[in-house]
Structures are given as structure tokens and as C-alpha cells.
PDB file of N, CA and C in Angstrom:
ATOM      1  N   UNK A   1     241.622 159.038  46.266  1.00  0.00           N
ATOM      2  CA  UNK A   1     242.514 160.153  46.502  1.00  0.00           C
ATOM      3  C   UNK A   1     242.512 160.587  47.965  1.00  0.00           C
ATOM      4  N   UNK A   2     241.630 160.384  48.842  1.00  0.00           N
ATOM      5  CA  UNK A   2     241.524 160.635  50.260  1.00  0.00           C
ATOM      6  C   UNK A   2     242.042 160.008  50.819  1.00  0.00           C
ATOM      7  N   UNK A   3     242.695 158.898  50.336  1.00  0.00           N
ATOM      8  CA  UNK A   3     243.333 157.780  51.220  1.00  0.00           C
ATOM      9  C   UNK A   3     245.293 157.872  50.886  1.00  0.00           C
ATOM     10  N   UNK A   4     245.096 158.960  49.979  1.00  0.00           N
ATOM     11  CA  UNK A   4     246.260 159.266  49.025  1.00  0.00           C
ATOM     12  C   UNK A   4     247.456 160.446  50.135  1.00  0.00           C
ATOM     13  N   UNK A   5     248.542 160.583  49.739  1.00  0.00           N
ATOM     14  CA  UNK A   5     249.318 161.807  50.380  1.00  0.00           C
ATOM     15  C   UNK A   5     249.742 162.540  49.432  1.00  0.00           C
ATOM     16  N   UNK A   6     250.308 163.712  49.281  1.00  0.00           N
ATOM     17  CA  UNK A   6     250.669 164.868  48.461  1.00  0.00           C
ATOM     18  C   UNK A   6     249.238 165.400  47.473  1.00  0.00           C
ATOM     19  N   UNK A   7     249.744 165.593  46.530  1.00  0.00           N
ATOM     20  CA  UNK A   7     249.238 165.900  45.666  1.00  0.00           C
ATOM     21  C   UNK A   7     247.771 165.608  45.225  1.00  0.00           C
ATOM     22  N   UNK A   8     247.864 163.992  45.142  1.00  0.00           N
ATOM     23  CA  UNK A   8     246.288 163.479  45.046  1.00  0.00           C
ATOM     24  C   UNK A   8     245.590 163.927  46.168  1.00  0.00           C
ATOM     25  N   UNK A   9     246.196 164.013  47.246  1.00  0.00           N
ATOM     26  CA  UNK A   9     244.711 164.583  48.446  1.00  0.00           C
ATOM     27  C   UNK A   9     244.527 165.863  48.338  1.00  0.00           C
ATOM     28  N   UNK A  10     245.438 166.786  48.086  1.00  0.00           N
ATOM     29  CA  UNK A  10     245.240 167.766  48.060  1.00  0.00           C
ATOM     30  C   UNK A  10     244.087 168.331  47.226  1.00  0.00           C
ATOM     31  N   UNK A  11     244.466 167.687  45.659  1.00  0.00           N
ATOM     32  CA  UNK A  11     243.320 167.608  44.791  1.00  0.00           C
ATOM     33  C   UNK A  11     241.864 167.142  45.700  1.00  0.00           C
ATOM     34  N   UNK A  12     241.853 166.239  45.813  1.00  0.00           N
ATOM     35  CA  UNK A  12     240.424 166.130  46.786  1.00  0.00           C
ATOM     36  C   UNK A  12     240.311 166.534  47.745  1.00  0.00           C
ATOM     37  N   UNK A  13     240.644 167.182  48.836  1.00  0.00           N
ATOM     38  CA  UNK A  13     240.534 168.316  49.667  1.00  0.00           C
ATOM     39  C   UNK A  13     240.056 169.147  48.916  1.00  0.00           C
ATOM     40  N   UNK A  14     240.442 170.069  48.184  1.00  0.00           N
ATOM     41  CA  UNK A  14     239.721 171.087  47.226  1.00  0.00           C
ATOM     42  C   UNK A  14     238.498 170.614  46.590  1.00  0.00           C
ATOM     43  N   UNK A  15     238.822 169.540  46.105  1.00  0.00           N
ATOM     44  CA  UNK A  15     237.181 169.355  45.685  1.00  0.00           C
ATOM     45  C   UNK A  15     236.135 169.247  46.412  1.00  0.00           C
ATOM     46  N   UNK A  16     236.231 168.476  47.314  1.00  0.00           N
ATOM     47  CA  UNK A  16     235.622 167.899  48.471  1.00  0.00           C
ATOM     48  C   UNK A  16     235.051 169.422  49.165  1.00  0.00           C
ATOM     49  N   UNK A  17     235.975 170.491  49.740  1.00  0.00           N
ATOM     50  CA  UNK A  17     235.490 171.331  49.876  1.00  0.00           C
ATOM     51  C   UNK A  17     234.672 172.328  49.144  1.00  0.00           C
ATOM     52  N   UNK A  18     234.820 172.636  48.055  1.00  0.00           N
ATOM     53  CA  UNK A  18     234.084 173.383  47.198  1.00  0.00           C
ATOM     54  C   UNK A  18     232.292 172.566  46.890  1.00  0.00           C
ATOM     55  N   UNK A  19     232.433 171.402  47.391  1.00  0.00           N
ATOM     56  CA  UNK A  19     230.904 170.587  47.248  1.00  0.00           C
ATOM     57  C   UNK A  19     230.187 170.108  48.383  1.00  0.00           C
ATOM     58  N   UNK A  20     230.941 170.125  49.527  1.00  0.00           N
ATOM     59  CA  UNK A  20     230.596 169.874  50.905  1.00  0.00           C
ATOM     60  C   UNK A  20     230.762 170.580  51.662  1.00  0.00           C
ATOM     61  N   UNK A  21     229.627 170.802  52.953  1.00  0.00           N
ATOM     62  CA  UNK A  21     230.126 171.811  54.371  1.00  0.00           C
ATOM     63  C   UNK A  21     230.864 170.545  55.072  1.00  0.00           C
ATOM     64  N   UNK A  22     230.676 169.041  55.171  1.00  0.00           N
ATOM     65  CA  UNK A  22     231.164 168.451  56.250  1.00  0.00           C
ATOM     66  C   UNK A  22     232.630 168.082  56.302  1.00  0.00           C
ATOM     67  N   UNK A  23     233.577 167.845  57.048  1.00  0.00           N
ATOM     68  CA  UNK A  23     234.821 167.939  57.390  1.00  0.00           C
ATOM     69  C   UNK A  23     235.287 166.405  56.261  1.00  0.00           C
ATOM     70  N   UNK A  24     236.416 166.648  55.567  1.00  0.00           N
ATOM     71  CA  UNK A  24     236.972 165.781  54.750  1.00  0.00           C
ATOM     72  C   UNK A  24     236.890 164.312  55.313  1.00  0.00           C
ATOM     73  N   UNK A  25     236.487 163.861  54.587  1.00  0.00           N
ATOM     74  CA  UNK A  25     236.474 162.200  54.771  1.00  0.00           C
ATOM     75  C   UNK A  25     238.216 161.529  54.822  1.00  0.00           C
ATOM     76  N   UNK A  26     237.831 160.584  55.445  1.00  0.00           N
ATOM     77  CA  UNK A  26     239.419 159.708  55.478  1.00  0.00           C
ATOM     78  C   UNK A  26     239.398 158.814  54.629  1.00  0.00           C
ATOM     79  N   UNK A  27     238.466 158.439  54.167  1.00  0.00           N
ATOM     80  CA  UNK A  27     238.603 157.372  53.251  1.00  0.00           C
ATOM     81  C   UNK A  27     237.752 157.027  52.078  1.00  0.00           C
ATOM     82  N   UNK A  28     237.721 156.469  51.066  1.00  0.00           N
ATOM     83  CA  UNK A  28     237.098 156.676  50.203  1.00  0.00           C
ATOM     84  C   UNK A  28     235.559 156.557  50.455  1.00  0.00           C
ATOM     85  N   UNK A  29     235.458 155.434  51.273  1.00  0.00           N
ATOM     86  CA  UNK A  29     234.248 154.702  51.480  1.00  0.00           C
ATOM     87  C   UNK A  29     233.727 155.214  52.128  1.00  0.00           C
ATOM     88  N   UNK A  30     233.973 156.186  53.227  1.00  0.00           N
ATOM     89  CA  UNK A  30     233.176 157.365  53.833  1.00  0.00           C
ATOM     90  C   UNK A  30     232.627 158.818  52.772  1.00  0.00           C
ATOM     91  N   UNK A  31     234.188 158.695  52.000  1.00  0.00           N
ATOM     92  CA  UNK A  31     233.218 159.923  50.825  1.00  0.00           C
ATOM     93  C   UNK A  31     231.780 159.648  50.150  1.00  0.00           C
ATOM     94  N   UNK A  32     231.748 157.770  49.610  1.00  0.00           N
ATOM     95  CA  UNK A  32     230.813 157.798  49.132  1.00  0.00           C
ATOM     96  C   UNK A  32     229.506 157.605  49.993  1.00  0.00           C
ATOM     97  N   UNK A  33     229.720 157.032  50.883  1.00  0.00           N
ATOM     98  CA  UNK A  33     228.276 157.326  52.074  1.00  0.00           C
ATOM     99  C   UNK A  33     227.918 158.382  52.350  1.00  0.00           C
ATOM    100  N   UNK A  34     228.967 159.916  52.197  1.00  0.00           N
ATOM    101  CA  UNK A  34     228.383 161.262  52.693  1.00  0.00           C
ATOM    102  C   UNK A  34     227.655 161.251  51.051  1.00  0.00           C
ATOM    103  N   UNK A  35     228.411 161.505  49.859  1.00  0.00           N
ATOM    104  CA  UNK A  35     227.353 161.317  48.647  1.00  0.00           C
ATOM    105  C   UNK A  35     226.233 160.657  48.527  1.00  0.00           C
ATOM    106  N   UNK A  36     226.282 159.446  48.739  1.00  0.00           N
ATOM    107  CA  UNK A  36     224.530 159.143  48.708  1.00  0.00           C
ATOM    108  C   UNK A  36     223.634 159.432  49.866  1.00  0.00           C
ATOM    109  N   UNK A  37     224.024 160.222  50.668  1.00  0.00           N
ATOM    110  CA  UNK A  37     223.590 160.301  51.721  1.00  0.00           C
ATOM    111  C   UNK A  37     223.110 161.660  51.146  1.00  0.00           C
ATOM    112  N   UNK A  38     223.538 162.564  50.234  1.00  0.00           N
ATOM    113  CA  UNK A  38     222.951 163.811  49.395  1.00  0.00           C
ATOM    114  C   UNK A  38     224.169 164.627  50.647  1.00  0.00           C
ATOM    115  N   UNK A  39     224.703 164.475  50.801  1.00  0.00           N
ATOM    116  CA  UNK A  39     226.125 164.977  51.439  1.00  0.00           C
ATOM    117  C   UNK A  39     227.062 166.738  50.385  1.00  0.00           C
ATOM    118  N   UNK A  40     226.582 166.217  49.421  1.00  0.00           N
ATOM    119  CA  UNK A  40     227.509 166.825  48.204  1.00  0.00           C
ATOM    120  C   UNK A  40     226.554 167.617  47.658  1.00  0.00           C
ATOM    121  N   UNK A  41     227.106 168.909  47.071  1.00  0.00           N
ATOM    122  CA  UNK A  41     226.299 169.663  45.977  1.00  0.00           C
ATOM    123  C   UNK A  41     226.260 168.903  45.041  1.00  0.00           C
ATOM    124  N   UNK A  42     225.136 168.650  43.925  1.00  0.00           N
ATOM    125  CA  UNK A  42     224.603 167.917  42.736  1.00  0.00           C
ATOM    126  C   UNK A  42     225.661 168.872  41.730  1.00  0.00           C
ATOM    127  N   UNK A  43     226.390 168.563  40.836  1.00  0.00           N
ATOM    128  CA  UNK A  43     226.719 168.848  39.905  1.00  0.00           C
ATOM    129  C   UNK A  43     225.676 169.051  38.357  1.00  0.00           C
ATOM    130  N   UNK A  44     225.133 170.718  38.309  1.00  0.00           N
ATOM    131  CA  UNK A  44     224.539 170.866  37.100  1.00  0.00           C
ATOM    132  C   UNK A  44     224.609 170.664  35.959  1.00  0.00           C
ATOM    133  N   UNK A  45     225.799 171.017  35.534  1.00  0.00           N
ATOM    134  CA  UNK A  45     226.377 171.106  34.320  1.00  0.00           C
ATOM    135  C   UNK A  45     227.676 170.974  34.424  1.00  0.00           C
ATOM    136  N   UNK A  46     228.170 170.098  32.778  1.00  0.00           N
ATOM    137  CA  UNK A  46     229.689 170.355  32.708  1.00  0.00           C
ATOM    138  C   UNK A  46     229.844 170.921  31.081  1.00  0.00           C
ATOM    139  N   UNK A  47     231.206 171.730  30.941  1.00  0.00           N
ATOM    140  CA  UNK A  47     232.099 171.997  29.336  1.00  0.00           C
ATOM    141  C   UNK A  47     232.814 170.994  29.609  1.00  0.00           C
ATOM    142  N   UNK A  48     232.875 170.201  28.359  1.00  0.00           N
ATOM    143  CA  UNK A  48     233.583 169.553  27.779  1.00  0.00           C
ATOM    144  C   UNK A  48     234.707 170.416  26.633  1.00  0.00           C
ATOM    145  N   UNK A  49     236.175 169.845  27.065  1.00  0.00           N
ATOM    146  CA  UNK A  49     236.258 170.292  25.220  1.00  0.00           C
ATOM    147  C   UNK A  49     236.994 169.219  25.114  1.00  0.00           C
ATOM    148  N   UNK A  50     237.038 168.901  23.531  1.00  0.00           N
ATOM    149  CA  UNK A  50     237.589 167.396  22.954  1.00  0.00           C
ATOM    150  C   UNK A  50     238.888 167.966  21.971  1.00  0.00           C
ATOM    151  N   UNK A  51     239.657 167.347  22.166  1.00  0.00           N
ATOM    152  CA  UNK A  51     241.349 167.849  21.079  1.00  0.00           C
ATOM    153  C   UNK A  51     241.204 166.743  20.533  1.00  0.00           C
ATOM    154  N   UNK A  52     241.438 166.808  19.219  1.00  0.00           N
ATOM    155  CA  UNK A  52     241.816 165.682  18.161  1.00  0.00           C
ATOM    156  C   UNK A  52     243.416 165.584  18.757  1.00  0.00           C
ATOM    157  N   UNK A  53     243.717 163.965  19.174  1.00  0.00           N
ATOM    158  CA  UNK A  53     245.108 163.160  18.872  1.00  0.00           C
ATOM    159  C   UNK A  53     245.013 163.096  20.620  1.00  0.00           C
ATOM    160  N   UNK A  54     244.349 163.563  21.172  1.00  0.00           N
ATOM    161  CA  UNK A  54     244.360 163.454  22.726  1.00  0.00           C
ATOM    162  C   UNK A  54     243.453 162.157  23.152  1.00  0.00           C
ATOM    163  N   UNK A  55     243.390 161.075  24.455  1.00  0.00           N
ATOM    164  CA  UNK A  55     242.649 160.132  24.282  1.00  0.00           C
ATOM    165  C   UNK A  55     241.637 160.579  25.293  1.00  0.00           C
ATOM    166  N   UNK A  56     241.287 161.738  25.457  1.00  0.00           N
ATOM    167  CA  UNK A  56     240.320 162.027  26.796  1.00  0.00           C
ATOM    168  C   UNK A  56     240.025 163.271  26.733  1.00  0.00           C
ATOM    169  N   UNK A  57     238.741 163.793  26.608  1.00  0.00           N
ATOM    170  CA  UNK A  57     238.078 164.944  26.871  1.00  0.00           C
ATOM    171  C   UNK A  57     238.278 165.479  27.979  1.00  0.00           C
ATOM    172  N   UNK A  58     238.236 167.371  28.073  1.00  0.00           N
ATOM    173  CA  UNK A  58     238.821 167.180  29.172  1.00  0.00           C
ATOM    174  C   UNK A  58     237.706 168.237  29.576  1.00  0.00           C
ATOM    175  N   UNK A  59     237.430 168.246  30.897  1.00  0.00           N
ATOM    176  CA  UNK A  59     236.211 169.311  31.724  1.00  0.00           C
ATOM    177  C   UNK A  59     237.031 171.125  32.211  1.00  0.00           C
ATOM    178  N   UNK A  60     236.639 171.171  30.942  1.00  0.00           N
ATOM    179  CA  UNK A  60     237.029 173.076  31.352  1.00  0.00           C
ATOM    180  C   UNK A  60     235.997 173.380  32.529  1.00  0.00           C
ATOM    181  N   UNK A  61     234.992 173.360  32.536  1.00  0.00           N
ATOM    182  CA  UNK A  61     234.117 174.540  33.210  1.00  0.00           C
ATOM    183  C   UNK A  61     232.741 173.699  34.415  1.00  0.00           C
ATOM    184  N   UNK A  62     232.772 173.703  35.415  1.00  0.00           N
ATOM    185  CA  UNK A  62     231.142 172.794  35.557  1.00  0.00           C
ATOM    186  C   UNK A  62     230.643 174.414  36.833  1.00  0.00           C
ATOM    187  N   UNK A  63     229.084 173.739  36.877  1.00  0.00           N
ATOM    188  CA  UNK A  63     228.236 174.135  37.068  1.00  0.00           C
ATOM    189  C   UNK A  63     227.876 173.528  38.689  1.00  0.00           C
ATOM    190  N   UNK A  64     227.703 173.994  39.725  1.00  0.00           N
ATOM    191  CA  UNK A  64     227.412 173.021  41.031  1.00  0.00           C
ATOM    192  C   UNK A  64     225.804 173.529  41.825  1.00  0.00           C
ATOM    193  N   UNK A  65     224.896 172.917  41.986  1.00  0.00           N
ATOM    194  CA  UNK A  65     224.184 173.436  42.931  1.00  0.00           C
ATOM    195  C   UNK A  65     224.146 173.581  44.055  1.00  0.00           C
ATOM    196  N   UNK A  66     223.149 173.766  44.648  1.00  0.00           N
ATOM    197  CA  UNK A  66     223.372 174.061  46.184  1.00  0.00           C
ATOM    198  C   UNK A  66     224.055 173.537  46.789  1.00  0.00           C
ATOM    199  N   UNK A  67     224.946 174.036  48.034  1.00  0.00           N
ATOM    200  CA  UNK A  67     225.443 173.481  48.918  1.00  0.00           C
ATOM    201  C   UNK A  67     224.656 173.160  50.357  1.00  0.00           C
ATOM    202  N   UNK A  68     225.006 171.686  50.615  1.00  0.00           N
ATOM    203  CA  UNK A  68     223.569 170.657  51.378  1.00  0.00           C
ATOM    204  C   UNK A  68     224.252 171.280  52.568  1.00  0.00           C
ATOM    205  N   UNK A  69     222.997 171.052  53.847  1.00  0.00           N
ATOM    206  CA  UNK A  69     223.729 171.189  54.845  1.00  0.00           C
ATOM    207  C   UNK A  69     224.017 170.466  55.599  1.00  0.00           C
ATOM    208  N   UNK A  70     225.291 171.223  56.462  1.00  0.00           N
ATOM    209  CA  UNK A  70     225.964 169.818  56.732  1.00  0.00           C
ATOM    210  C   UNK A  70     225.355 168.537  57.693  1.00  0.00           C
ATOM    211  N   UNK A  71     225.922 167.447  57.878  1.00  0.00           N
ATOM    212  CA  UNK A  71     225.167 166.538  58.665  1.00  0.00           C
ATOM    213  C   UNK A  71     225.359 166.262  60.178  1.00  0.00           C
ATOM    214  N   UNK A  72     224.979 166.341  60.747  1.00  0.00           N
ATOM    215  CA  UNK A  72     224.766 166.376  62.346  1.00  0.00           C
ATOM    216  C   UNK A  72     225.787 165.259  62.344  1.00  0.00           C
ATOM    217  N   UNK A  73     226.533 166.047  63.398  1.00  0.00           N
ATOM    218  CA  UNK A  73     227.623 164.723  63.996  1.00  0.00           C
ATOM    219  C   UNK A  73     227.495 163.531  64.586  1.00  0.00           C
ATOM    220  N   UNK A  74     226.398 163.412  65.417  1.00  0.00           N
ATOM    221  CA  UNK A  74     225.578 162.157  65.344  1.00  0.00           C
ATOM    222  C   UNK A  74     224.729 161.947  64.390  1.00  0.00           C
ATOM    223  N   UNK A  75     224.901 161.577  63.587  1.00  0.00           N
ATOM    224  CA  UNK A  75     224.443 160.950  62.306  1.00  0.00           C
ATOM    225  C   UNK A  75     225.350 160.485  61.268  1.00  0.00           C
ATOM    226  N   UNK A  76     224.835 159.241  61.040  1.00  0.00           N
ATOM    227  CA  UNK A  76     226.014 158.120  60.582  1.00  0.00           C
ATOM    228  C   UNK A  76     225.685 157.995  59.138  1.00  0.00           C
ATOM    229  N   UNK A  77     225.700 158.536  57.585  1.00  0.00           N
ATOM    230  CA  UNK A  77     225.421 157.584  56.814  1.00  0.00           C
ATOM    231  C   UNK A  77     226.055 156.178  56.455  1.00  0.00           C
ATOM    232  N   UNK A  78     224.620 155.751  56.271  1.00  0.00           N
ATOM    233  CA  UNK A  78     225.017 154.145  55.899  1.00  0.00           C
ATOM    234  C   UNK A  78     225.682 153.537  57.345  1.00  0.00           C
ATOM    235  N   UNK A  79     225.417 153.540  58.499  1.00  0.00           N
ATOM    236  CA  UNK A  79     226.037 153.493  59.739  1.00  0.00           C
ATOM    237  C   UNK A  79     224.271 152.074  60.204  1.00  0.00           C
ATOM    238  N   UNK A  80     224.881 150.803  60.289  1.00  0.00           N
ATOM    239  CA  UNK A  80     224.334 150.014  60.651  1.00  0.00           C
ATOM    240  C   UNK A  80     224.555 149.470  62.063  1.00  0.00           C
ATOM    241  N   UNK A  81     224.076 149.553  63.209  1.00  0.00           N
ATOM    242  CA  UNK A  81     224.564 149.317  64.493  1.00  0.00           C
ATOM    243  C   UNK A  81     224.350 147.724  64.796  1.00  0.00           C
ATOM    244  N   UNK A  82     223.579 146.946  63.728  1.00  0.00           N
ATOM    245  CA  UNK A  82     223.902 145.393  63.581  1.00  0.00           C
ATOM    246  C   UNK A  82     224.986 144.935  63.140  1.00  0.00           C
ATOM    247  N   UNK A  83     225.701 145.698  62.207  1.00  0.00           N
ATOM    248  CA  UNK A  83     226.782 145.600  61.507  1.00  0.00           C
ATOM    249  C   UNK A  83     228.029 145.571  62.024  1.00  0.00           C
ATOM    250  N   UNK A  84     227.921 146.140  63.215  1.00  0.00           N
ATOM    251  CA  UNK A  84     229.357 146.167  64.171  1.00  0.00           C
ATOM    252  C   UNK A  84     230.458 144.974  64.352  1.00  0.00           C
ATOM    253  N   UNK A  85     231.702 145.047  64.030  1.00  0.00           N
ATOM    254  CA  UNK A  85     232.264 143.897  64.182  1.00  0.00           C
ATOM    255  C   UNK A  85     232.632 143.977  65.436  1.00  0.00           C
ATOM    256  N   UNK A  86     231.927 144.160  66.462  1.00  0.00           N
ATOM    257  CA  UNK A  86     232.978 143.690  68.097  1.00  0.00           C
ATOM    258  C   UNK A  86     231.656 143.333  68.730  1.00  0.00           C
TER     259      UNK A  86
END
């Protein structure tokens, strides 16, 4: 969705902000390096509720913990300086 225009980014902009201090990622593959990098508030808990004839449960309510702080701008997760293609 970060790599998305209208609607889908918007959706992840909002999310993204409500779980992170650091500035929106451009691309997916940077979202998930700030996540394992512990980038993101841990999600505690979720509500579920389930409708009979529907094919997907759907998340009313979640729970978030702390918000991490953010990561020094020099600092790369997952940033390998062998890895460089030039």
C-alpha cells in the first residue's frame, strides 16, 4: 500500500502513523526493515467479530503498545554497506 496512490496509501499513512514516530516509508520493503528493526508499536490485542455468510472476520477494535523511538537518521535498518550495487 506504500507503493500505492489514493486511497490505499492513505490507508497506510494512517496506520503507519498511529504505530510509528519515523517518517512514512516509500516502499514496502523499507516498511518491513523499520518493523523488524522494532520500528513499530507491538500490537497487544485484537476484537475480532465473525458474521455468518461473510468470508472474513473482521477486526473491530486492537490494542497497541508503546510507541518505539524513533530511529536516528543515520541509521540504516537492514542497511549492508557490502551490499551496495555501485
Amino acid at each position: 500500500c506504500f507503493e500505492h496512490d489514493g486511497y490505499a496509501r492513505q490507508k497506510a499513512i494512517a496506520w503507519w502513523r498511529q504505530r510509528s514516530p519515523d517518517p512514512v516509508p516509500d516502499t514496502a520493503e523499507r516498511a518491513v526493515e523499520i518493523a523488524q528493526g522494532g520500528g513499530i508499536a507491538p500490537t497487544l490485542g485484537i476484537t475480532v467479530r465473525s458474521v455468518v455468510g461473510d468470508d472474513f472476520d473482521r477486526i473491530t477494535n486492537y490494542e497497541l503498545g508503546p510507541m518505539p523511538e524513533p530511529i536516528p537518521a543515520d541509521s540504516y535498518c537492514g542497511y549492508d554497506p557490502d551490499e551496495i550495487p555501485f
